[in-house]
Protein backbone atom coordinates (compact mmCIF):
# COMPACT_ATOMS: atom_id res chain seq x y z
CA UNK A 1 0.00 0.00 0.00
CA UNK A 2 1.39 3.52 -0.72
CA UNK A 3 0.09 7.18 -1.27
CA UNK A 4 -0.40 6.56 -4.79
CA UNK A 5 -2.78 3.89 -4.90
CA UNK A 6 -4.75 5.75 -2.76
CA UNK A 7 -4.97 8.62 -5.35
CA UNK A 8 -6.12 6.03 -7.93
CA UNK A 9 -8.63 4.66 -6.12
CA UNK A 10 -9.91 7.85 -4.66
CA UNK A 11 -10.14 8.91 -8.21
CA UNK A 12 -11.67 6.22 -9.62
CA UNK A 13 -14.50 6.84 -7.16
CA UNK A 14 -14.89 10.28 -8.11
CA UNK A 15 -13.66 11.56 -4.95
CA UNK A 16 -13.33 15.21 -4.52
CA UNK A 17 -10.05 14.48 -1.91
CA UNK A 18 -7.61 11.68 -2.68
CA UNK A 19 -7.68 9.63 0.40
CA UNK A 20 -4.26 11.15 2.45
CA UNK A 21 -1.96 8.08 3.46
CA UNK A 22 0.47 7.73 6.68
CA UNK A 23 2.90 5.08 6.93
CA UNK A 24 2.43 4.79 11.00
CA UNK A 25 0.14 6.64 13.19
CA UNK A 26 -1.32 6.70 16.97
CA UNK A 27 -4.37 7.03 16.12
CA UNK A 28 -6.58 8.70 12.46
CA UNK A 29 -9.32 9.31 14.52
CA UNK A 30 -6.89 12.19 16.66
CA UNK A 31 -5.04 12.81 13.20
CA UNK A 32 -8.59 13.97 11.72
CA UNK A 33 -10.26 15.81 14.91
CA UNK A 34 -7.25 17.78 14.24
CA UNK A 35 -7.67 18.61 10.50
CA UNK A 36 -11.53 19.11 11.40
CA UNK A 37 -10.04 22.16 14.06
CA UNK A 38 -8.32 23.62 11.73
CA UNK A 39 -10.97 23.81 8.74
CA UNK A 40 -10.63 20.58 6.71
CA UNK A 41 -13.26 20.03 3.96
CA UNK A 42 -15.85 17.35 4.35
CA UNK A 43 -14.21 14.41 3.01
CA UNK A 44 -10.98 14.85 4.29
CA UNK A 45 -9.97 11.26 4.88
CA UNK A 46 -6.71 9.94 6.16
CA UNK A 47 -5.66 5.72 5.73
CA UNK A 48 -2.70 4.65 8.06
CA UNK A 49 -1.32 1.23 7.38
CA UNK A 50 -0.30 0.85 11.01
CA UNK A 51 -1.90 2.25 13.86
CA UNK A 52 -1.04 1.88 17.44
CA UNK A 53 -3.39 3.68 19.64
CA UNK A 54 -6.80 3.65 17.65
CA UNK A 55 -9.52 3.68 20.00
CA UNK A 56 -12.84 1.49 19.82
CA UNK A 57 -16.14 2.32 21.55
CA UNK A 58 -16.37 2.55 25.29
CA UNK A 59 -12.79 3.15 26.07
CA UNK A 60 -11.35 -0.05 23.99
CA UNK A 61 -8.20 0.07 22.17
CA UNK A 62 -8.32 -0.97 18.35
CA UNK A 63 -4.47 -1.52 16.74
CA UNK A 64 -3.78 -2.18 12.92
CA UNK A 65 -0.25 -3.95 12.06
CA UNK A 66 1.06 -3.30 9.00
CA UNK A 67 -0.82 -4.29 5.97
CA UNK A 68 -3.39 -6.58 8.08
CA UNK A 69 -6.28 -4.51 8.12
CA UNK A 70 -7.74 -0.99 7.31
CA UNK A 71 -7.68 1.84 9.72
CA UNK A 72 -9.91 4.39 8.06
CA UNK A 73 -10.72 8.13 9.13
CA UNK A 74 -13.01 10.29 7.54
CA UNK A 75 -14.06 13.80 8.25
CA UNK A 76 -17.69 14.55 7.60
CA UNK A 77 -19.80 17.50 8.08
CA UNK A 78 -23.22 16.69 7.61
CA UNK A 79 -26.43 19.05 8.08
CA UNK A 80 -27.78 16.98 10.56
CA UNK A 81 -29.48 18.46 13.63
CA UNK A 82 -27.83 17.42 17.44
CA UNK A 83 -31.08 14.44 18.09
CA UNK A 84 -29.97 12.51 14.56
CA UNK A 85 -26.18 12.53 15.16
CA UNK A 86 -26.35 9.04 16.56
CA UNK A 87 -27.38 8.07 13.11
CA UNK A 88 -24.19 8.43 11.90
CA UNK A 89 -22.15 5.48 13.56
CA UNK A 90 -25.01 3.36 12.21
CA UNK A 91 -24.87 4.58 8.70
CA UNK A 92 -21.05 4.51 8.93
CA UNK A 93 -21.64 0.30 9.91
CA UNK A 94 -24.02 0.24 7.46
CA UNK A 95 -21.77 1.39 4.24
CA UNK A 96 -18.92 -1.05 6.23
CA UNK A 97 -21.03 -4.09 5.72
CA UNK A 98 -22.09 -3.69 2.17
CA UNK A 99 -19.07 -3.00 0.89
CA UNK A 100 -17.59 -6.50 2.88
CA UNK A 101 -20.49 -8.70 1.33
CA UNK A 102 -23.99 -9.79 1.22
CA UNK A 103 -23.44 -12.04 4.23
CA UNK A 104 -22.04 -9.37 6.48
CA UNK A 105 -24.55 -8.21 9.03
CA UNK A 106 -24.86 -5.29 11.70
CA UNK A 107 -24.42 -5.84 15.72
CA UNK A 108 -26.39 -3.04 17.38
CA UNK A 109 -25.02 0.10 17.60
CA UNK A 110 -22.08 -0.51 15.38
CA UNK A 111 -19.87 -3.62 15.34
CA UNK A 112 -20.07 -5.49 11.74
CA UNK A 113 -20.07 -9.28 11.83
CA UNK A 114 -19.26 -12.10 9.89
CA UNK A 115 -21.63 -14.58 9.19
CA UNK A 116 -20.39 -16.82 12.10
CA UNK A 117 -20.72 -13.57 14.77
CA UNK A 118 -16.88 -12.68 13.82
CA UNK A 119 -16.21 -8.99 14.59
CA UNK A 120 -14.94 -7.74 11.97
CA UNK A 121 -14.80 -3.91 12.30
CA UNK A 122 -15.18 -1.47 14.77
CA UNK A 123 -16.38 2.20 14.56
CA UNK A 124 -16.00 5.17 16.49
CA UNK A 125 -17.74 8.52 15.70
CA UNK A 126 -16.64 11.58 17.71
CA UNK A 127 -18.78 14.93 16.73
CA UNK A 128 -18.54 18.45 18.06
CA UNK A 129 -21.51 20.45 18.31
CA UNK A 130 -22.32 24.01 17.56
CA UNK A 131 -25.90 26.17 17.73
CA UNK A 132 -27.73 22.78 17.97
CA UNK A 133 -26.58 20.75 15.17
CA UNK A 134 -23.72 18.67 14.06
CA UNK A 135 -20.69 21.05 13.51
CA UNK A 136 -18.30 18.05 12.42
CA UNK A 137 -18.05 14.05 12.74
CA UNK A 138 -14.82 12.01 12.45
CA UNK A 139 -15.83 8.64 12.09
CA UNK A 140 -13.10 6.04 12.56
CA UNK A 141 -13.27 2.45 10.77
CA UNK A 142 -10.91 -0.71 11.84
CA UNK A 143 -11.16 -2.89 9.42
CA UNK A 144 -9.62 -6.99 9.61
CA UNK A 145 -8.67 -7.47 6.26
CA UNK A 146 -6.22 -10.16 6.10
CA UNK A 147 -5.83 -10.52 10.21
CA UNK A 148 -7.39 -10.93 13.44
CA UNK A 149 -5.95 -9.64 16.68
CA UNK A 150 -5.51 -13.36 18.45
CA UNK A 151 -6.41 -12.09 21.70
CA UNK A 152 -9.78 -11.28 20.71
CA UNK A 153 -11.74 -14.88 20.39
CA UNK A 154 -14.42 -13.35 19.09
CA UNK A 155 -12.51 -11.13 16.03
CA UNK A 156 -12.40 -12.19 12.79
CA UNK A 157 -10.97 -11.13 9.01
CA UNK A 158 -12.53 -11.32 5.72
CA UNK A 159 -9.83 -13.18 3.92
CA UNK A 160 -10.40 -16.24 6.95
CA UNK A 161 -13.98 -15.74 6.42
CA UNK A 162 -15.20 -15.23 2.76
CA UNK A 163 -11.49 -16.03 1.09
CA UNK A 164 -11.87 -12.94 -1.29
CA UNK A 165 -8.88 -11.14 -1.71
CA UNK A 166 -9.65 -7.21 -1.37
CA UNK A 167 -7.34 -4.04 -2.13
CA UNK A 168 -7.26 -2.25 0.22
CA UNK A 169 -7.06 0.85 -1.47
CA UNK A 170 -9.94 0.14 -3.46
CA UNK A 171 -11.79 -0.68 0.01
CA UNK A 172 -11.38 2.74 1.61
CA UNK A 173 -12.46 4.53 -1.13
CA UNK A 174 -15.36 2.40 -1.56
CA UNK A 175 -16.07 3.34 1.90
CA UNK A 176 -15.33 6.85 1.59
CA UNK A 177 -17.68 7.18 -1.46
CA UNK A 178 -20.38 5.25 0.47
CA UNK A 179 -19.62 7.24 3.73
CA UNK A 180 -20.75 10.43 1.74
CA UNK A 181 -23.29 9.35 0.20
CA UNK A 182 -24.68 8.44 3.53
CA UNK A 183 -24.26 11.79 4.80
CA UNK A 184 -26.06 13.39 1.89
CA UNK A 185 -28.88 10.97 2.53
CA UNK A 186 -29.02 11.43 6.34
CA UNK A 187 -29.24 15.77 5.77
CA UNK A 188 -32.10 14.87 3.88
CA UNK A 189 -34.40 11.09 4.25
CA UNK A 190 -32.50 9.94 7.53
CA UNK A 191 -35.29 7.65 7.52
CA UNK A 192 -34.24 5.92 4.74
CA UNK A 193 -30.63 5.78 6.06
CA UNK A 194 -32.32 3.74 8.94
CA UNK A 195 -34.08 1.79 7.24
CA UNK A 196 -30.73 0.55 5.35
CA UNK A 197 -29.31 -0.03 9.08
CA UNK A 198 -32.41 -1.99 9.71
CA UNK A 199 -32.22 -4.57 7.20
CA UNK A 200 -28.18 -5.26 8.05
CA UNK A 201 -29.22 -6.00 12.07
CA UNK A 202 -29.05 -9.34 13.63
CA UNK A 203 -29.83 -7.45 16.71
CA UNK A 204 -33.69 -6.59 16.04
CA UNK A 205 -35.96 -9.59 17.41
CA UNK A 206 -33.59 -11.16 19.12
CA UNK A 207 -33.59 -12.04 23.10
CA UNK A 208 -30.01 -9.20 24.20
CA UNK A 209 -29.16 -7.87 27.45
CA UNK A 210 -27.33 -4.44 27.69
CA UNK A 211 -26.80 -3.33 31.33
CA UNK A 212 -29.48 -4.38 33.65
CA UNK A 213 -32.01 -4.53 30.35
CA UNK A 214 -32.94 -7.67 29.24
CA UNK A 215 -35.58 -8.54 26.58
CA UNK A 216 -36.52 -8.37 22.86
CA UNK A 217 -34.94 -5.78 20.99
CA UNK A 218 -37.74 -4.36 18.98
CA UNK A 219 -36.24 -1.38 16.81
CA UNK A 220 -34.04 1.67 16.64
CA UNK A 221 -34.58 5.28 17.28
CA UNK A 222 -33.93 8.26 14.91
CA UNK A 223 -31.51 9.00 17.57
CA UNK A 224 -29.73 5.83 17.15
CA UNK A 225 -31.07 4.57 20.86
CA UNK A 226 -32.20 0.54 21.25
CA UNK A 227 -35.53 0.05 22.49
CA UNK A 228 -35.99 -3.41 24.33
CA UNK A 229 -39.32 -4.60 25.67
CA UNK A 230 -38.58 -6.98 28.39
CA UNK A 231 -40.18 -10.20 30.05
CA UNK A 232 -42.87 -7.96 31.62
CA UNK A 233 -43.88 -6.22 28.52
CA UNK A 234 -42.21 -2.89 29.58
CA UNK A 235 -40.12 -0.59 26.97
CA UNK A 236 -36.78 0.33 27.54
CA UNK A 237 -34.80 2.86 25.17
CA UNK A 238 -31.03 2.14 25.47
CA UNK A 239 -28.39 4.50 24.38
CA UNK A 240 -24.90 2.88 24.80
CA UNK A 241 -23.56 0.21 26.35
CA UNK A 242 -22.20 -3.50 25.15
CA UNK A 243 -25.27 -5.67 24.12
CA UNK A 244 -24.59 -9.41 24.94
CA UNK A 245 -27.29 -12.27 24.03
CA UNK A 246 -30.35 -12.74 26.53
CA UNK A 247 -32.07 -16.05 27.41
CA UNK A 248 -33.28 -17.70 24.51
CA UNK A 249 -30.67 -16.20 22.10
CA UNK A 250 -28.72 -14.38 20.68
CA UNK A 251 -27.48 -10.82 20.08
């Protein structure tokens, strides 16, 4: 992977930015946050083939070695009012999983399985807000391309999964064309954007457990919230947290 293949593909996709490329890097999500200070463009996105301090959701570390995977950021600034910015990690899982494969599907809020419950990527969106909408939103992708982490049982890679070869190149601007498009689409019908998260869930009428809620997860928000109706028929809207199967499946 160089810089240059990253132009070609970023052209090829009719991007307005070519994708920027970093040999090493702590962490694209930081990298980007700072480009968004200082006035970026939407579309600014930045590919590091090795990253050693990503960050996942809740705290979690995410690390790409070198040519493994795909650590992705992308710099978006969407008009999209303050109660719809949770949509955005969705519709950022949702572009992930299409462009792995049919059979990739969509853990609730974010985390894109195989077809055997592999984690394949993680996603982190971090947004600042100004006069009550969305000023900016660097969404970060980890992507297992060709590796899993072996001290995550439950992590898997699409080569070890599907046995596709993908360039990687090609992959990130696939996602970076998909991620705007998205965007464009949430500004305007994020209903439809929702929709398109809905039918890549295995979450939705299963038996999960996040916290101290347990029950059927029934549907998602605008805001991007879980609502669960448990054993005694009461609704619960859940906002973060790690969702784990309930009794009587699984999540």
């Amino acid at each position: 992977m160089n810089a240059q293949q990253l132009v070609v593909a970023s052209e090829r996709h009719g991007l307005a930015w070519p994708i920027r490329y970093v040999a090493r890097t702590g962490s694209t999500n930081a990298d980007v946050r700072a480009l968004a200070a200082s006035g970026e463009p939407h579309g600014t996105a930045l590919f590091a083939d090795t990253q050693t301090a990503g960050r996942g959701r809740l705290g979690r570390t995410w690390e790409s070695p070198p040519g493994a995977g795909l650590a992705l950021s992308v710099l978006l600034r969407p008009l999209l009012p303050v109660e719809h910015a949770g949509l955005v990690a969705l519709a950022t899982a949702r572009v992930v999983a299409e462009a792995c494969g049919p059979e990739y599907g969509i853990k609730w809020p974010n985390d894109v399985l195989g077809p055997g419950g592999e984690k394949v990527a993680g996603i982190l969106a971090e947004l600042e807000i100004a006069k009550g909408r969305v000023k900016w939103v660097v969404v970060g992708i980890g992507l297992n391309v060709t590796a899993a982490p072996p001290e995550v049982p439950t992590a898997g890679c699409l080569r070890a999964i599907d046995g596709r070869e993908r360039d990687r190149a090609e992959l990130a601007a696939t996602l970076v064309a998909g991620l705007l498009r998205a965007s464009e689409r949430l500004g305007r019908t994020p209903t439809e954007e929702l929709e398109a998260w809905r039918a890549r869930s295995v979450t939705l009428g299963r038996q999960v457990r996040v916290g101290d809620v347990a029950g059927e997860a029934l549907d998602v928000d605008p805001d991007g919230a879980l609502r669960i109706r448990d054993a005694s028929g009461v609704e619960h809207r859940v906002v973060s947290g790690d969702l784990l199967p309930g009794a009587g499946g699984s999540g």
